[in-house]
Protein backbone atom coordinates (compact mmCIF):
# COMPACT_ATOMS: atom_id res chain seq x y z
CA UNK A 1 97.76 200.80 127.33
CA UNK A 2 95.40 198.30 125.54
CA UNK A 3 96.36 197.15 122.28
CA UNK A 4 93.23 195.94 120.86
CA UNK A 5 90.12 197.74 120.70
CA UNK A 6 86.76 197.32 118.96
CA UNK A 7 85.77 199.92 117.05
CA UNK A 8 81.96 200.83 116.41
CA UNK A 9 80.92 202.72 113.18
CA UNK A 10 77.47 204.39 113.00
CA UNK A 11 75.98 203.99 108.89
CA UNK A 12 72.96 205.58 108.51
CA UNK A 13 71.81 208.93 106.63
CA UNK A 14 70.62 211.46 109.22
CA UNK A 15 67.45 213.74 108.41
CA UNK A 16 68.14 217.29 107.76
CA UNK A 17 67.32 218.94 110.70
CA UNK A 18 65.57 216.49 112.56
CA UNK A 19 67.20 216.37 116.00
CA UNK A 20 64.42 214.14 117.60
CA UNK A 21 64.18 211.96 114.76
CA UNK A 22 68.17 211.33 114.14
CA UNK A 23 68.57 210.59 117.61
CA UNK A 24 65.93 208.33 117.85
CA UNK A 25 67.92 206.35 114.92
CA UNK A 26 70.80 206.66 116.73
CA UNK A 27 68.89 204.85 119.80
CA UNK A 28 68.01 202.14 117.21
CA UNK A 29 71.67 201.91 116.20
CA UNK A 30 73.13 201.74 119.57
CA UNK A 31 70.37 198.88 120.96
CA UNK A 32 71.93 197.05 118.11
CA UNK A 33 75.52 197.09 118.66
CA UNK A 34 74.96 197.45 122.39
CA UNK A 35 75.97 193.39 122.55
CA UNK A 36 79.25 193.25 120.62
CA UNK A 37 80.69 195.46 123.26
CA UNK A 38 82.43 198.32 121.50
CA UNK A 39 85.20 200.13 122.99
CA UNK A 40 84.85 203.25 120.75
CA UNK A 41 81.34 204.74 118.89
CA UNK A 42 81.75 206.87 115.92
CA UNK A 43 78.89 208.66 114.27
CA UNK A 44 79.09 210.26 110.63
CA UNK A 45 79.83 214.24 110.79
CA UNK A 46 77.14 216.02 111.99
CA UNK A 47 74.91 213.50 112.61
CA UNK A 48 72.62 214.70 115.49
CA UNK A 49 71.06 217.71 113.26
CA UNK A 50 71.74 215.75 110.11
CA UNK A 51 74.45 217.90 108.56
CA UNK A 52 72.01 220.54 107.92
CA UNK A 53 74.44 222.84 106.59
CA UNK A 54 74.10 221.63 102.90
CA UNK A 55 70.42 223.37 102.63
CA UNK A 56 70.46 226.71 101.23
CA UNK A 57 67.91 228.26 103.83
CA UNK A 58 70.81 227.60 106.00
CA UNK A 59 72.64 230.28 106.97
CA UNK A 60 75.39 231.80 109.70
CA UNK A 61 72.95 233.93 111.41
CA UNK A 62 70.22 230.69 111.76
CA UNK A 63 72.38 227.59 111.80
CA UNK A 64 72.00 228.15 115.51
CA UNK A 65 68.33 226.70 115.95
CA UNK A 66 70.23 223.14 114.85
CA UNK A 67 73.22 223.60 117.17
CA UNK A 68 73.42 222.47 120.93
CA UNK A 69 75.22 223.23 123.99
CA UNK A 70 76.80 220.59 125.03
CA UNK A 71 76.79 220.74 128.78
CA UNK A 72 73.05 221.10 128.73
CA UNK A 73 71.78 219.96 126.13
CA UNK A 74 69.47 216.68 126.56
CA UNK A 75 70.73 214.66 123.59
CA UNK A 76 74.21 215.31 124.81
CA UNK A 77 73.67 213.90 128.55
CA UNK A 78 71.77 210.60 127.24
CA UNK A 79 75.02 209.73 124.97
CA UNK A 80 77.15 210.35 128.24
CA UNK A 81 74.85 207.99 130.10
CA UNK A 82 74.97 205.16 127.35
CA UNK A 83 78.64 205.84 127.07
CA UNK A 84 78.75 205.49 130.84
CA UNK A 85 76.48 202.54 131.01
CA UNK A 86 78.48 200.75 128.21
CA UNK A 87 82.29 201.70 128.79
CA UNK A 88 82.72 203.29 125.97
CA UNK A 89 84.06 206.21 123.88
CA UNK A 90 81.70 207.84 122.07
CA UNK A 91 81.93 210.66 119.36
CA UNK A 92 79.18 212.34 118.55
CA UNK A 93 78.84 214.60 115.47
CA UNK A 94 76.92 218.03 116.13
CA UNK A 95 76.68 221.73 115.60
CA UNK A 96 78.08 223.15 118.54
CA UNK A 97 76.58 226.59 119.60
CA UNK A 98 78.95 228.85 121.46
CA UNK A 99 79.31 232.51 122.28
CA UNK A 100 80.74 233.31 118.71
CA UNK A 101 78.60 231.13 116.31
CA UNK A 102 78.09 227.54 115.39
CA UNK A 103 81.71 224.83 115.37
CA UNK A 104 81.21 221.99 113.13
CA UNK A 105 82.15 219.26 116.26
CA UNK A 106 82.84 215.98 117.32
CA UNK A 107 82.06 215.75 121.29
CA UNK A 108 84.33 213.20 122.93
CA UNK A 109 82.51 210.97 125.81
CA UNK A 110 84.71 208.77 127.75
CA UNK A 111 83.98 205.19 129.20
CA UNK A 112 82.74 207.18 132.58
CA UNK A 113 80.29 209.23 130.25
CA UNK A 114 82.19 212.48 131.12
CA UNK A 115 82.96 214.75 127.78
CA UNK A 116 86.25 214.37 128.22
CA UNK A 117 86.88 216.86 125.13
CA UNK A 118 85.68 218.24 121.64
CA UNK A 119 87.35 218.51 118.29
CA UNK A 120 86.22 221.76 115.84
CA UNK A 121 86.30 221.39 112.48
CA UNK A 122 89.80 223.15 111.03
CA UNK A 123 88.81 222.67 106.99
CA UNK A 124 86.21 225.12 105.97
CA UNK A 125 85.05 226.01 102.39
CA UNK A 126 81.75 226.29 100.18
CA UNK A 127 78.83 225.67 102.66
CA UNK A 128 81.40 225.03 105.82
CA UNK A 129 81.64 228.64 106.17
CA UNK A 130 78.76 228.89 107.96
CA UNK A 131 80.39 227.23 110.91
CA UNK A 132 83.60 228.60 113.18
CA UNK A 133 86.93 227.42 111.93
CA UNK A 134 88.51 225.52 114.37
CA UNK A 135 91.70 226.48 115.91
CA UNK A 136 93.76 222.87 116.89
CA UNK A 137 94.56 219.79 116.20
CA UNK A 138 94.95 217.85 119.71
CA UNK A 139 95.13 214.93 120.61
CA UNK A 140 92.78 213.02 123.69
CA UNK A 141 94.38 210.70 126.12
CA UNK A 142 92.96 207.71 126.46
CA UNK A 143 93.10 203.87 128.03
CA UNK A 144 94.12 203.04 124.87
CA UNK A 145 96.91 205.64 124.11
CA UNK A 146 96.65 208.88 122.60
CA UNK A 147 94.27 208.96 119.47
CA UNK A 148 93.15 212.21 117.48
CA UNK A 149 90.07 213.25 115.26
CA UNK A 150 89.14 214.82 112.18
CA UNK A 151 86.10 215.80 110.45
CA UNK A 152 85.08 215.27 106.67
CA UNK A 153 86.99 217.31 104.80
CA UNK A 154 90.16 217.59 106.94
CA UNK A 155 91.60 214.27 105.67
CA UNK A 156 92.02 216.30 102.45
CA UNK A 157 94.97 218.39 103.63
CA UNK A 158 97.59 215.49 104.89
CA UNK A 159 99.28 218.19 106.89
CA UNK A 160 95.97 217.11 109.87
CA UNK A 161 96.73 213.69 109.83
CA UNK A 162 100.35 214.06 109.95
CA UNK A 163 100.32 216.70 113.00
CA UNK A 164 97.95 214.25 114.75
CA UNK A 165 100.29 211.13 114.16
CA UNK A 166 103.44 213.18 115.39
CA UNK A 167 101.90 213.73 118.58
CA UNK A 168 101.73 209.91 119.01
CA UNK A 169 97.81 209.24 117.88
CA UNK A 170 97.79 205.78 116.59
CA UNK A 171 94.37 205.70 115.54
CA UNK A 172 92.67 208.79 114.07
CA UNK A 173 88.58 209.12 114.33
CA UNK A 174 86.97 210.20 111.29
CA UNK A 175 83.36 211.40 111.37
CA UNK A 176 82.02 212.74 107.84
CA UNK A 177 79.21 213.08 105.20
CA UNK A 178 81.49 214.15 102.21
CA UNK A 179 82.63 212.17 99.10
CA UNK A 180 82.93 208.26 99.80
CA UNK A 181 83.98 207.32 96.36
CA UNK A 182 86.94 205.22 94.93
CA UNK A 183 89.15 208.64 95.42
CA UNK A 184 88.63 208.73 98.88
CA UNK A 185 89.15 205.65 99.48
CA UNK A 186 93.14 205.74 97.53
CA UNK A 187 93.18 209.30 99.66
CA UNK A 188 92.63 207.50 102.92
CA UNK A 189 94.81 204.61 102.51
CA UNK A 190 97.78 206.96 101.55
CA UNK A 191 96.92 209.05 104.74
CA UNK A 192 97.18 205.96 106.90
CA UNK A 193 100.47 204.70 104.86
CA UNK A 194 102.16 208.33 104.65
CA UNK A 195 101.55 208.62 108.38
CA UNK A 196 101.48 205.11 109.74
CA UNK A 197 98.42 205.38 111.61
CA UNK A 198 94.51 203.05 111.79
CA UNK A 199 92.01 205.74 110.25
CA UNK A 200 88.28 204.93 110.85
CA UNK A 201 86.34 206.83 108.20
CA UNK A 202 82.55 207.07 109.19
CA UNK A 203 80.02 207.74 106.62
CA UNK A 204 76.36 207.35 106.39
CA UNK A 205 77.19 205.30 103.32
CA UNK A 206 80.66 203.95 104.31
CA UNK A 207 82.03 202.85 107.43
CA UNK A 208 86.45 202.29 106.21
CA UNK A 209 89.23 201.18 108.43
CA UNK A 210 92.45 201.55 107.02
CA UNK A 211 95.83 200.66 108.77
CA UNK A 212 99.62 201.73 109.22
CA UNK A 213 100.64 199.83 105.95
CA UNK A 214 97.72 201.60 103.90
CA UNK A 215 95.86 198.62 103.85
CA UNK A 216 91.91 198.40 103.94
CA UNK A 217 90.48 196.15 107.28
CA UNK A 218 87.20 197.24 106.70
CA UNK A 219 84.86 198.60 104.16
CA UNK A 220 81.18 198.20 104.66
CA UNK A 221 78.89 199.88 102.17
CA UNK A 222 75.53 198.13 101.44
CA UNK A 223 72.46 200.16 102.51
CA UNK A 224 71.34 197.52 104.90
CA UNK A 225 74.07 197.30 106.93
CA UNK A 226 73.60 200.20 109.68
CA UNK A 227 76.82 199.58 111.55
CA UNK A 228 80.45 197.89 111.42
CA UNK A 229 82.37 196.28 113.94
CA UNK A 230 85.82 196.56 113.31
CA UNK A 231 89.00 195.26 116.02
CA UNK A 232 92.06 196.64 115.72
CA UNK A 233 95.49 196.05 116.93
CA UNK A 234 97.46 199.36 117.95
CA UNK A 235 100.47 197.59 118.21
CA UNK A 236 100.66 197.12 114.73
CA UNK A 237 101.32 200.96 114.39
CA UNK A 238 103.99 200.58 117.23
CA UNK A 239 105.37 197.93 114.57
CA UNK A 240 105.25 199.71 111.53
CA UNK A 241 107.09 203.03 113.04
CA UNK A 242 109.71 200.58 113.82
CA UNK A 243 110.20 199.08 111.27
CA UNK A 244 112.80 199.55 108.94
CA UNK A 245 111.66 201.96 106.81
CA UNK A 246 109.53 203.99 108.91
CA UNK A 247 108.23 207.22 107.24
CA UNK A 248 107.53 208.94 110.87
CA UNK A 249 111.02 208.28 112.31
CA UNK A 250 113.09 208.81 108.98
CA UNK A 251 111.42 212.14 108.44
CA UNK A 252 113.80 214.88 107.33
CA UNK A 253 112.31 218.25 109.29
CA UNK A 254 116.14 219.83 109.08
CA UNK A 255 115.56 220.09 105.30
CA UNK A 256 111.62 220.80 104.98
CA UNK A 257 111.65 224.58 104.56
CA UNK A 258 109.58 226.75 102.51
């Protein structure tokens, strides 16, 4: 498995409901970034319809005219081509359409530009509930080891990160368009601590990288700036839940009851 990768950070504000237009941007983004040779692409949560959900004239029974089908769906096979082209993972934020509504998703394209899997939004409330809850919290195999992904809001409950770190993801994607404020940033660096795992928060107005020890590696903010470009070692997280006073390892589950 590699150790290092370089990870790629979409920051830019999507247009509500603009599918055409955001993924033009998106275009622009990539032909930027295209050079430093990024091993993973994150966009912000929902980016391709530009989180839509917020507006009010958005509801259960429409969200579906902002949604895609993955397997056919136009925007979807030119990411798999550029991931393709460019050896790289890519996760794309969408509304998913399926036979029983809308998923809040992040589609997972791997370096042959096949969509090698898709993550569903677990955390719903307020204006979420227009989506399908998702049901798991896997894990994707990778070149690079296993790695998981959350959207938004699930950082908030640090049962997600855990459950993805005890199934051996060393890095955790984060796509999402929620608060990026001085809280979030203490709440991500004592999700990376707590669980010993890299967490790359991706915000229109943030891109954050914080690592096993709960330290910050990157935080980019000004408006300007439309991407980061952030390497990581993953063998610092091998390290860490080695180390002497490893949360993961020294965990008590024989006593944790309710």
């Amino acid at each position: 498995m590699s150790a290092t990768i370089r990870i790629a950070q979409v920051k830019v504000y999507p247009d509500k409901g603009d599918l055409p237009g955001n993924f033009r941007k998106l275009v622009s983004v990539l032909e930027e970034l295209a050079p430093r040779k990024p091993d993973v692409v994150i966009t912000p949560e929902g980016f391709l319809e530009g989180y839509v959900v917020t507006e009010g004239h958005v509801t259960r029974e429409n969200i579906a005219q902002y949604a895609i089908d993955p397997r056919e769906s136009p925007y979807a096979r030119a990411i798999a081509r550029w991931a393709a082209d460019h050896r790289a993972w890519f996760i794309l934020g969408c509304a998913r359409l399926a036979p029983e509504g809308v998923y809040n998703t992040a589609l997972i394209f791997n370096r042959a530009g096949e969509l090698a899997g898709m993550y569903d939004k677990v955390h719903l409330q307020t204006h979420d509930l227009k989506y399908v809850p998702g049901q798991r919290l896997p894990v994707f195999d990778s070149d690079f080891g296993p790695f998981g992904v959350m959207i938004c809001a699930d950082r908030r409950w640090p049962e997600t990160v855990r459950t993805l770190a005890l199934q051996g993801a060393r890095v955790i994607l984060n796509p999402t368009y929620g608060m990026h404020n001085d809280k979030n940033l203490r709440m991500m660096q004592t999700r990376s601590y707590e669980s010993e795992v890299y967490i790359a928060f991706t915000h229109p107005g943030q891109s954050l990288i914080t690592d096993p020890t709960g330290e910050v590696v990157t935080n980019l903010e000004p408006e300007e700036a439309t991407y980061a470009i952030t390497e990581i070692d993953l063998g610092r997280v091998d390290q860490v839940r080695a180390g002497p006073s490893a949360h993961l390892r020294d965990r008590r589950p024989d006593v944790y009851r309710l």
